[in-house]
PDB file of N, CA and C in Angstrom:
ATOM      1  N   UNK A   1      -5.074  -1.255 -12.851  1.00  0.00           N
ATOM      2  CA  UNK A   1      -4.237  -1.813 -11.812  1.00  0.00           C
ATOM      3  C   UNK A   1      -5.123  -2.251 -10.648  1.00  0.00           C
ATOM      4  N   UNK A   2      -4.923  -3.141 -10.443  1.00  0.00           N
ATOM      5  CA  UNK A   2      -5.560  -3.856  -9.242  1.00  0.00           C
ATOM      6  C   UNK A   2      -4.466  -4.022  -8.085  1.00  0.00           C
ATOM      7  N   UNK A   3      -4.843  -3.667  -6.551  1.00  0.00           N
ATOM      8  CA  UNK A   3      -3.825  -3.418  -5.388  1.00  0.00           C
ATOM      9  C   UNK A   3      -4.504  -4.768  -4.246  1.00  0.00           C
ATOM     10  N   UNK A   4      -3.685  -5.179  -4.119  1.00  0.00           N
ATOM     11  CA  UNK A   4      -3.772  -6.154  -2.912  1.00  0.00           C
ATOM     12  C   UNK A   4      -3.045  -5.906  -1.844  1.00  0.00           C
ATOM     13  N   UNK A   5      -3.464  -6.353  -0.469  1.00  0.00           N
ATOM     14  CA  UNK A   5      -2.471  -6.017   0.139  1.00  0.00           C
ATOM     15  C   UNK A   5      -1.956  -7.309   1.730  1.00  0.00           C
ATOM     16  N   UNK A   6      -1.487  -7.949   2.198  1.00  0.00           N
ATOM     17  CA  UNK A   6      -1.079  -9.313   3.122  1.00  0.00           C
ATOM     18  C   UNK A   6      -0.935  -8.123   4.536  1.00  0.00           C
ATOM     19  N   UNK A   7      -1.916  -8.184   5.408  1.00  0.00           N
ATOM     20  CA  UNK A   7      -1.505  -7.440   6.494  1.00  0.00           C
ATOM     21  C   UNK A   7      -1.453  -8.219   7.586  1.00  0.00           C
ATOM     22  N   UNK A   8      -0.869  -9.838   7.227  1.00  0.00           N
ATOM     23  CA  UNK A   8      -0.308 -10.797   7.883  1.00  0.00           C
ATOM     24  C   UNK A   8       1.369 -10.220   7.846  1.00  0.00           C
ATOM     25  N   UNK A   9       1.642  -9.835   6.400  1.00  0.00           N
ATOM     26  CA  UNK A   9       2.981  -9.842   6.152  1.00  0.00           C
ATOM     27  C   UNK A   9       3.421  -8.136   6.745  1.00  0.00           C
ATOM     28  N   UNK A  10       2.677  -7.127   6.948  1.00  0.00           N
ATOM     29  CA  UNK A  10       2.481  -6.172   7.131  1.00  0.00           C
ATOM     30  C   UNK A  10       3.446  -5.793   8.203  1.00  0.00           C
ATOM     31  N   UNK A  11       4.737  -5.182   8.613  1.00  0.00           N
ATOM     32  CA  UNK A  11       5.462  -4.670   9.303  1.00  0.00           C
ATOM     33  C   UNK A  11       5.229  -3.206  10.170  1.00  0.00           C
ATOM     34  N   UNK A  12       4.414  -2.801   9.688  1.00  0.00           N
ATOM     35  CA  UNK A  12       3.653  -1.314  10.361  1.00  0.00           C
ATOM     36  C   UNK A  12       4.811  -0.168   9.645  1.00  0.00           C
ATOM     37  N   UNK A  13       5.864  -0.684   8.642  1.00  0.00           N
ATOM     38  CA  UNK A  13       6.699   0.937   8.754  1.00  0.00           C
ATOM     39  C   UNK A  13       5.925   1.926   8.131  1.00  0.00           C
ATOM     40  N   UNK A  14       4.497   1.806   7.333  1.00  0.00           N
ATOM     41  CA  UNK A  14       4.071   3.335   6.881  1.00  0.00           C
ATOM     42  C   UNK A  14       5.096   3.702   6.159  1.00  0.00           C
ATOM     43  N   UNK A  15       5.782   2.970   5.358  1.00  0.00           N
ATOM     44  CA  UNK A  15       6.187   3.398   3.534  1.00  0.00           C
ATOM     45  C   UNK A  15       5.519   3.506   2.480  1.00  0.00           C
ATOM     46  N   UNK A  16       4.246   2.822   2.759  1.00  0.00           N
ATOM     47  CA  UNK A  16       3.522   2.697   1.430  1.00  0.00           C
ATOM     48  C   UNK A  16       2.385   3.601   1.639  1.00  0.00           C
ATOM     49  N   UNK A  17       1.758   4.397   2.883  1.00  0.00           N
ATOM     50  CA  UNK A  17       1.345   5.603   3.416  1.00  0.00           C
ATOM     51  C   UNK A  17       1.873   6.957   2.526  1.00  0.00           C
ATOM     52  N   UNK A  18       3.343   6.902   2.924  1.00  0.00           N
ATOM     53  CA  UNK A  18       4.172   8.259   2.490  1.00  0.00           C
ATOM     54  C   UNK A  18       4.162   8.157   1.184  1.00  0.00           C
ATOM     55  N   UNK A  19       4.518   6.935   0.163  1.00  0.00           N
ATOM     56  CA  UNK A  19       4.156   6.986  -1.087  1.00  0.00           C
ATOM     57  C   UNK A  19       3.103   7.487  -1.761  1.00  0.00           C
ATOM     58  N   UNK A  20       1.979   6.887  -1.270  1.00  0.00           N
ATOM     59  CA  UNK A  20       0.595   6.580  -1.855  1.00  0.00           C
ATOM     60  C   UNK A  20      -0.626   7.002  -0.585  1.00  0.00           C
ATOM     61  N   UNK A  21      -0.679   7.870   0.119  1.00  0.00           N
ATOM     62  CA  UNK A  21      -1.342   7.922   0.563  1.00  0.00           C
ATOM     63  C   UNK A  21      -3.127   7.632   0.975  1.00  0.00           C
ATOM     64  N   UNK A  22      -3.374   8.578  -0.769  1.00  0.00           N
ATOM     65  CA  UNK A  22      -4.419   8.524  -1.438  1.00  0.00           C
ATOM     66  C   UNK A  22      -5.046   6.630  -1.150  1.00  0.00           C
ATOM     67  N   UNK A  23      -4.427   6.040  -1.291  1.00  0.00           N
ATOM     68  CA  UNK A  23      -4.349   4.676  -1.516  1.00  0.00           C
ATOM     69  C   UNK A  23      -3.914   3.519  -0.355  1.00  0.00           C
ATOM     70  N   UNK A  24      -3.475   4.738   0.531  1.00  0.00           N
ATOM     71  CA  UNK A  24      -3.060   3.209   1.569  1.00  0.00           C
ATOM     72  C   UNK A  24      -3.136   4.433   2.812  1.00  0.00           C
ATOM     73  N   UNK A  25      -3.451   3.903   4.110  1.00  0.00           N
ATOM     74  CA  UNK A  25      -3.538   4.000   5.561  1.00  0.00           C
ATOM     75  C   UNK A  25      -2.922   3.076   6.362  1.00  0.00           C
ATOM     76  N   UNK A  26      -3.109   3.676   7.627  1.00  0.00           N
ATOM     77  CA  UNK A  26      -2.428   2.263   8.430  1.00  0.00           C
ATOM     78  C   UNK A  26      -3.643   3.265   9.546  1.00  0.00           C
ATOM     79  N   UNK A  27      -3.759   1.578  10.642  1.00  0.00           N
ATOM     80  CA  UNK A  27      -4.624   1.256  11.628  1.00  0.00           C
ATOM     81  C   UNK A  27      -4.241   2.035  13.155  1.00  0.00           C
ATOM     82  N   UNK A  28      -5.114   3.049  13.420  1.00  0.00           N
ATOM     83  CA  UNK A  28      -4.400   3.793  14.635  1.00  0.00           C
ATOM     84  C   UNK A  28      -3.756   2.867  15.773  1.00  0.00           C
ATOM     85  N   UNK A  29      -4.709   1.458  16.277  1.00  0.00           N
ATOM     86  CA  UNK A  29      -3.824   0.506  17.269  1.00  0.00           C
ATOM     87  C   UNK A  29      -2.533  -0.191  17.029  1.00  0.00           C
ATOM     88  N   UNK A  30      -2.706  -0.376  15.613  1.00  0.00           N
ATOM     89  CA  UNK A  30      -1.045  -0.988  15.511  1.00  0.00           C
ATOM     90  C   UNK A  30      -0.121  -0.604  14.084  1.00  0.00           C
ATOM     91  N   UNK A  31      -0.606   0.258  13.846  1.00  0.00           N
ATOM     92  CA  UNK A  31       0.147   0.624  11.997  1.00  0.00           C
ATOM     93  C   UNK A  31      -0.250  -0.330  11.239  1.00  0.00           C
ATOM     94  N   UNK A  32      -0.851  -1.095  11.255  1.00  0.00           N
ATOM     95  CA  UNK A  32      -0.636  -2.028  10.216  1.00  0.00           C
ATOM     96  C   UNK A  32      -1.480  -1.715   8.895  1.00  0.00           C
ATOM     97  N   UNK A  33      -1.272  -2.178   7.772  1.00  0.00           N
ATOM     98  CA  UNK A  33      -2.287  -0.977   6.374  1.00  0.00           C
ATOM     99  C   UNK A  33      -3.213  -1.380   6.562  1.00  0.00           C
ATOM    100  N   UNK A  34      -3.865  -0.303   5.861  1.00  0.00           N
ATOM    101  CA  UNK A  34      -5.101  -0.476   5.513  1.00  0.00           C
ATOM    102  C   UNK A  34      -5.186  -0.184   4.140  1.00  0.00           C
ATOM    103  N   UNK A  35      -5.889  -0.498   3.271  1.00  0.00           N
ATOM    104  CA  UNK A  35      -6.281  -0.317   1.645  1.00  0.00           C
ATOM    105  C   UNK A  35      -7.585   0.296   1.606  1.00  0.00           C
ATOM    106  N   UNK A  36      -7.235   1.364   0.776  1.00  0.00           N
ATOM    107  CA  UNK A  36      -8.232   2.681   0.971  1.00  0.00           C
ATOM    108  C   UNK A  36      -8.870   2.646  -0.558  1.00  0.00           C
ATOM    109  N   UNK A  37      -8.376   1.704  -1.089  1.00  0.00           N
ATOM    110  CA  UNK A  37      -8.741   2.126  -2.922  1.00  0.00           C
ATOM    111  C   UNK A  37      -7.677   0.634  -3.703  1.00  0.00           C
ATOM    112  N   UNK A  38      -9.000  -0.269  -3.641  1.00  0.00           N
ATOM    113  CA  UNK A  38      -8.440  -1.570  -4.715  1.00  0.00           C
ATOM    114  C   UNK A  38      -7.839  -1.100  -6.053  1.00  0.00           C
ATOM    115  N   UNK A  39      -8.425   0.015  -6.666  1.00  0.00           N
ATOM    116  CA  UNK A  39      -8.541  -0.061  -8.397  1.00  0.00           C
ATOM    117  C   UNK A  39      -7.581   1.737  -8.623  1.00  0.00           C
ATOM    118  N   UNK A  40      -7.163   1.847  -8.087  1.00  0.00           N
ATOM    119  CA  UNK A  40      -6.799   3.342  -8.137  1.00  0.00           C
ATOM    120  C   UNK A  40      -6.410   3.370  -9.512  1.00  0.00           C
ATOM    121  N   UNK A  41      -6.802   5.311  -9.557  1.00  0.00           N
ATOM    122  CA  UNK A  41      -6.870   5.786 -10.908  1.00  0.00           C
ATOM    123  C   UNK A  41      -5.213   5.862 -11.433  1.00  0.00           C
ATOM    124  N   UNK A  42      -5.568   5.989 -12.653  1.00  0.00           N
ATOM    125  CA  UNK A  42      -4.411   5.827 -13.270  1.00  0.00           C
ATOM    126  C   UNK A  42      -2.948   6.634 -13.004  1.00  0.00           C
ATOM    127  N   UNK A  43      -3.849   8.167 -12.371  1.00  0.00           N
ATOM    128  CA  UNK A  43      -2.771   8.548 -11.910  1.00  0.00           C
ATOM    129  C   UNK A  43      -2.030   8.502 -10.959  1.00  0.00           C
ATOM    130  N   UNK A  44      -2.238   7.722 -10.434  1.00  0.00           N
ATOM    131  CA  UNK A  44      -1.686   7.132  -9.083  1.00  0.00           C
ATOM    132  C   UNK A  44      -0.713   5.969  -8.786  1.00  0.00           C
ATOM    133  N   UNK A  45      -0.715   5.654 -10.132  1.00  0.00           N
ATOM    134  CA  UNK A  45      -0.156   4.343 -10.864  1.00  0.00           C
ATOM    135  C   UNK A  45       1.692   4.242  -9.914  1.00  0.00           C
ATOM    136  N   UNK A  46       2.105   5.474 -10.685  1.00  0.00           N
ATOM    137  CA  UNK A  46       3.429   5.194  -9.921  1.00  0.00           C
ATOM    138  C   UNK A  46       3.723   5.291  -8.736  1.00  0.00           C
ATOM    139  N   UNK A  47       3.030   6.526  -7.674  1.00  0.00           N
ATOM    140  CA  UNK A  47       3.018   6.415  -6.439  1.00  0.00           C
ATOM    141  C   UNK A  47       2.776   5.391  -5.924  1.00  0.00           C
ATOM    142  N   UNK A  48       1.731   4.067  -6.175  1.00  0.00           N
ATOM    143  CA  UNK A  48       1.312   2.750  -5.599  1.00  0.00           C
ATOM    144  C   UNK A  48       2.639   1.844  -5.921  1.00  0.00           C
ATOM    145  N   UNK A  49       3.343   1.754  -7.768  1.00  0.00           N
ATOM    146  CA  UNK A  49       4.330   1.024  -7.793  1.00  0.00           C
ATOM    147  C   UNK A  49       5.289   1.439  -6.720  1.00  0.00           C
ATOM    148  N   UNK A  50       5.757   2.644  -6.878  1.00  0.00           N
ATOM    149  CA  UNK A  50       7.072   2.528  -5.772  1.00  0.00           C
ATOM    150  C   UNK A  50       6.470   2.659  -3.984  1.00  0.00           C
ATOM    151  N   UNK A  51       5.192   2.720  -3.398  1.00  0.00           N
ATOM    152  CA  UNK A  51       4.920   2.118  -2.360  1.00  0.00           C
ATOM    153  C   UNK A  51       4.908   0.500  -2.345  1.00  0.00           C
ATOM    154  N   UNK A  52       4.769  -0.248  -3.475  1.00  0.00           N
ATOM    155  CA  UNK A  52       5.074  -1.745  -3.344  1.00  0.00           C
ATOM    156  C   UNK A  52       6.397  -2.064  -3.232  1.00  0.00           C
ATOM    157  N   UNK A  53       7.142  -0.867  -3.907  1.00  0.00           N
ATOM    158  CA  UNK A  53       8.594  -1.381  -3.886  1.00  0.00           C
ATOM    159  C   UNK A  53       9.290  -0.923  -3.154  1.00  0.00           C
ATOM    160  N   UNK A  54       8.814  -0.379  -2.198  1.00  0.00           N
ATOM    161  CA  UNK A  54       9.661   0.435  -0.809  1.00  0.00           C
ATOM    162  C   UNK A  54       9.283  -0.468   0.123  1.00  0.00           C
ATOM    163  N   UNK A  55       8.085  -1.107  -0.220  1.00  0.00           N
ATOM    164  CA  UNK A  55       7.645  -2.006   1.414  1.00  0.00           C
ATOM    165  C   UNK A  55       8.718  -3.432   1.944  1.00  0.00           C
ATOM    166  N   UNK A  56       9.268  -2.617   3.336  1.00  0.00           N
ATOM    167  CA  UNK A  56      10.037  -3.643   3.421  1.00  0.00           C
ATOM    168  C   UNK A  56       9.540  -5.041   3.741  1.00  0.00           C
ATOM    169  N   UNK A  57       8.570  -5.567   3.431  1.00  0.00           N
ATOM    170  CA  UNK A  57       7.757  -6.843   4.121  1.00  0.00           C
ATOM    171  C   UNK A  57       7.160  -7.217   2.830  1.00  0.00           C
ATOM    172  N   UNK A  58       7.549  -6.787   1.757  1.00  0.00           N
ATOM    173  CA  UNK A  58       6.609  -7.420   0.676  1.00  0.00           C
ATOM    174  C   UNK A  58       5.424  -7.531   0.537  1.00  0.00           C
ATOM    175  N   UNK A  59       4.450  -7.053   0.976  1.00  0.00           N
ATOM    176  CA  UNK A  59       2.978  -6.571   1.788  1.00  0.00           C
ATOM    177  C   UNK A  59       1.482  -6.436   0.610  1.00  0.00           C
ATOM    178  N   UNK A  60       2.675  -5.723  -0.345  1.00  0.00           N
ATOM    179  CA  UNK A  60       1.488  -4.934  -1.531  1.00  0.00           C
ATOM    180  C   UNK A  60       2.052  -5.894  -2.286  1.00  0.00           C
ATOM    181  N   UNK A  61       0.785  -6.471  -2.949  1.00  0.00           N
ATOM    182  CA  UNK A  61       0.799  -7.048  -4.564  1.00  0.00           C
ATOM    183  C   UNK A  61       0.438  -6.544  -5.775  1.00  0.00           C
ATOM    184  N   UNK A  62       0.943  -5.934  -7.037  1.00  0.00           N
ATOM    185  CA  UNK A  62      -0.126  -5.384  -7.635  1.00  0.00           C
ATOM    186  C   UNK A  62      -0.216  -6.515  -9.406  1.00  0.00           C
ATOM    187  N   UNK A  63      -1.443  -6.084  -9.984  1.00  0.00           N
ATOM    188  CA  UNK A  63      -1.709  -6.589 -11.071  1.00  0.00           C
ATOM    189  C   UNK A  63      -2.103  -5.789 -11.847  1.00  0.00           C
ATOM    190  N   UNK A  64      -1.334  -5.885 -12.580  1.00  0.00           N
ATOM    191  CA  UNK A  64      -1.617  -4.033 -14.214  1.00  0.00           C
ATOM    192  C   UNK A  64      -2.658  -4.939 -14.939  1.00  0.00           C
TER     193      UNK A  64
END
């Protein structure tokens, strides 16, 4: 799985944080993400899908 992430499109809510932590941050000045891990391991797989699918801004892209 490959993780992308638009922190143009980026809303600051820190949904995809609480999901996926391991895998996503946000920026102490304004929330906005940060991507902590392009290629995450496999087990992490579903925590990253449903942080893409909680993000209300459409933000995360991923490619299996």
């Amino acid at each position: 799985m490959k993780v992308t992430i638009d922190q143009d499109k980026c809303v600051a809510s820190g949904q995809c944080v609480v999901a996926a932590a391991e895998v996503f941050d946000q920026r102490e000045e304004d929330g906005i993400v940060v991507l902590l891990n392009t290629n995450p391991p496999v087990g992490q797989a579903e925590d990253v899908r449903h942080a893409a699918t909680v993000c209300p801004a459409l933000a995360i892209t991923l490619e299996e």
